[in-house]
C-alpha atoms as a PDB file:
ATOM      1  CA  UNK A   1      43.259  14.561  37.452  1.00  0.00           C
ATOM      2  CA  UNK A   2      44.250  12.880  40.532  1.00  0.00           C
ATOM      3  CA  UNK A   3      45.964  13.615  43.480  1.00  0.00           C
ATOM      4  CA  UNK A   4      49.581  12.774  43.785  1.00  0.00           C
ATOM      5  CA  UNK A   5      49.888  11.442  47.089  1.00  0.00           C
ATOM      6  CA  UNK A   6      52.532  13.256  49.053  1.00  0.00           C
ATOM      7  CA  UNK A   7      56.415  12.236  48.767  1.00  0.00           C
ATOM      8  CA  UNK A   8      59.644  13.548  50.697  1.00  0.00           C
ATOM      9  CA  UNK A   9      61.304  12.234  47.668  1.00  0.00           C
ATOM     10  CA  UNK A  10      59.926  15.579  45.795  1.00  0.00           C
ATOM     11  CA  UNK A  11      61.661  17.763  48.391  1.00  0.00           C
ATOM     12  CA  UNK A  12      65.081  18.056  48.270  1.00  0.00           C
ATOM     13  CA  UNK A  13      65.719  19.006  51.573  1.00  0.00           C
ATOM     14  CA  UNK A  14      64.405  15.368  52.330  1.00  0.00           C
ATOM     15  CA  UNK A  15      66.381  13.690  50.122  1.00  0.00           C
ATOM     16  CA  UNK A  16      69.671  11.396  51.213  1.00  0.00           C
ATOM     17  CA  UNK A  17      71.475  12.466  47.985  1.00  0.00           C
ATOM     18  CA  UNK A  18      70.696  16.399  48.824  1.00  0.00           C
ATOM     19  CA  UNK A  19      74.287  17.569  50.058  1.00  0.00           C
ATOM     20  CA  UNK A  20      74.075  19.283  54.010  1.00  0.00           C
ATOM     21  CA  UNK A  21      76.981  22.153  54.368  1.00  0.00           C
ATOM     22  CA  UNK A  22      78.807  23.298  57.346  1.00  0.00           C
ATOM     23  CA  UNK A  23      78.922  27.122  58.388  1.00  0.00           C
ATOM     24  CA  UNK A  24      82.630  26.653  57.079  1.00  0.00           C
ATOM     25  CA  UNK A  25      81.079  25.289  53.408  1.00  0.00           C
ATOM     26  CA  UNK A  26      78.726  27.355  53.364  1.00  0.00           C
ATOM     27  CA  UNK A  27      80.257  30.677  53.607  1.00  0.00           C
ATOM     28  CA  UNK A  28      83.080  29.336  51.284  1.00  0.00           C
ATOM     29  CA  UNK A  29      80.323  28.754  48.779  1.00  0.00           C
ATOM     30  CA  UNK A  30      78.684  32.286  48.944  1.00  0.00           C
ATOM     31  CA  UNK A  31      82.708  33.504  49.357  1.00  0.00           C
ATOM     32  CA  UNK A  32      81.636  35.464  52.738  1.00  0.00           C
ATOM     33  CA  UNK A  33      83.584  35.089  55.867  1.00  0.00           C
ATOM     34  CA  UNK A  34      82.097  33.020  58.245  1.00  0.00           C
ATOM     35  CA  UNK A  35      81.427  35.525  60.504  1.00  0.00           C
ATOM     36  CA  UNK A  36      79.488  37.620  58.110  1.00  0.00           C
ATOM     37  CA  UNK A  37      77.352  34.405  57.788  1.00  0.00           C
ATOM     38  CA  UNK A  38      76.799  34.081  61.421  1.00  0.00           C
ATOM     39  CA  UNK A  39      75.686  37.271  61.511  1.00  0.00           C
ATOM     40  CA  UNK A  40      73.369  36.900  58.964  1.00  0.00           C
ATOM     41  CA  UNK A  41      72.399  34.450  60.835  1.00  0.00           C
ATOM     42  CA  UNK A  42      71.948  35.780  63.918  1.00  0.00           C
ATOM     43  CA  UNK A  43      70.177  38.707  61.725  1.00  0.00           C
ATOM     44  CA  UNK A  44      67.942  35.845  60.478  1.00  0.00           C
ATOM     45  CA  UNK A  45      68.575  37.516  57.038  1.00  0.00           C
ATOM     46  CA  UNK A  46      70.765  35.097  55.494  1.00  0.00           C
ATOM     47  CA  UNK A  47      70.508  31.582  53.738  1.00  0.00           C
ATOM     48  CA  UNK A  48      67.990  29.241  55.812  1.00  0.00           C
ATOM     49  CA  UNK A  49      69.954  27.380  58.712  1.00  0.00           C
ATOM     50  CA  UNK A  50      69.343  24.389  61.017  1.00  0.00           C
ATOM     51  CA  UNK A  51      70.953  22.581  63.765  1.00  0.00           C
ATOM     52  CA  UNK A  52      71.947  19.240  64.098  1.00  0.00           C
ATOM     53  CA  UNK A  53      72.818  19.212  67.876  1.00  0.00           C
ATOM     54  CA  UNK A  54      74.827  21.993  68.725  1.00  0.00           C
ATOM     55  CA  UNK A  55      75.938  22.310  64.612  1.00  0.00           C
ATOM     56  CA  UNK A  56      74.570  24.691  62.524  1.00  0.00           C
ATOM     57  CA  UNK A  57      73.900  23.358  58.481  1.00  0.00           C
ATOM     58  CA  UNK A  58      72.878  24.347  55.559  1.00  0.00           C
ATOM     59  CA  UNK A  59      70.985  22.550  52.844  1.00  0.00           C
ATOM     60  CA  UNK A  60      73.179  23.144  49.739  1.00  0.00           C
ATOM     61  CA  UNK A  61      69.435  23.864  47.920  1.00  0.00           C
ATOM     62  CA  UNK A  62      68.513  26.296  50.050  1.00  0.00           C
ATOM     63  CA  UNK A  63      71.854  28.369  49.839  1.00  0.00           C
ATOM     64  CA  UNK A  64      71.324  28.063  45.841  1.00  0.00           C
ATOM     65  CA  UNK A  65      67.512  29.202  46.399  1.00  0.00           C
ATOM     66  CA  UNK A  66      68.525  32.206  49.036  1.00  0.00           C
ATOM     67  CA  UNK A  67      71.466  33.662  46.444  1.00  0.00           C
ATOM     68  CA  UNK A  68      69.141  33.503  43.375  1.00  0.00           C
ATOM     69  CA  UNK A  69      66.265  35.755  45.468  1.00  0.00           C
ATOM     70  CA  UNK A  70      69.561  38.479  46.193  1.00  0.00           C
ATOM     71  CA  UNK A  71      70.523  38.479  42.754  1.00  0.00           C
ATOM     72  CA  UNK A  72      66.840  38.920  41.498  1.00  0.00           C
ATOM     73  CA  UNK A  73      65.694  41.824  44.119  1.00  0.00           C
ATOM     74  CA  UNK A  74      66.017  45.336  43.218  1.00  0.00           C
ATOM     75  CA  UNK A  75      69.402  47.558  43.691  1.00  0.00           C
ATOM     76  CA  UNK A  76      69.703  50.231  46.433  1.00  0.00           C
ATOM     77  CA  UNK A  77      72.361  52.464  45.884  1.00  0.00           C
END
């Protein structure tokens, strides 16, 4: 077997057609107020965020990927 050689296309975080979210989009996806994002955030315990100048974004993917690990870990009551 040999080696594939390594392509951004394969990530979709580097891909043009992967879809970037504001704070706004974001939070309206998750249906959280965009504070309680920001404090995730700011907790550094929500979805995984970036900046694009002073903007803070979200890779739709990574949203998707950071809701599917809360609905698969275990329930504290």
């Amino acid at each position: 077997m040999t080696a594939q050689p390594f392509n951004l296309d394969n990530d979709p975080r580097h891909n043009p057609g992967a879809e970037m979210l504001t704070i706004k989009e974001a939070a309206r996806f998750l249906r959280v107020p965009e504070n309680t994002l920001r404090y995730w955030r700011h907790l550094g315990s929500g979805p995984r965020s970036f900046k694009v100048g002073r903007h803070v974004r979200y890779w739709r993917v990574d949203v998707i990927l950071w809701l599917s690990e809360q609905t698969n870990r275990p329930q504290h009551h």
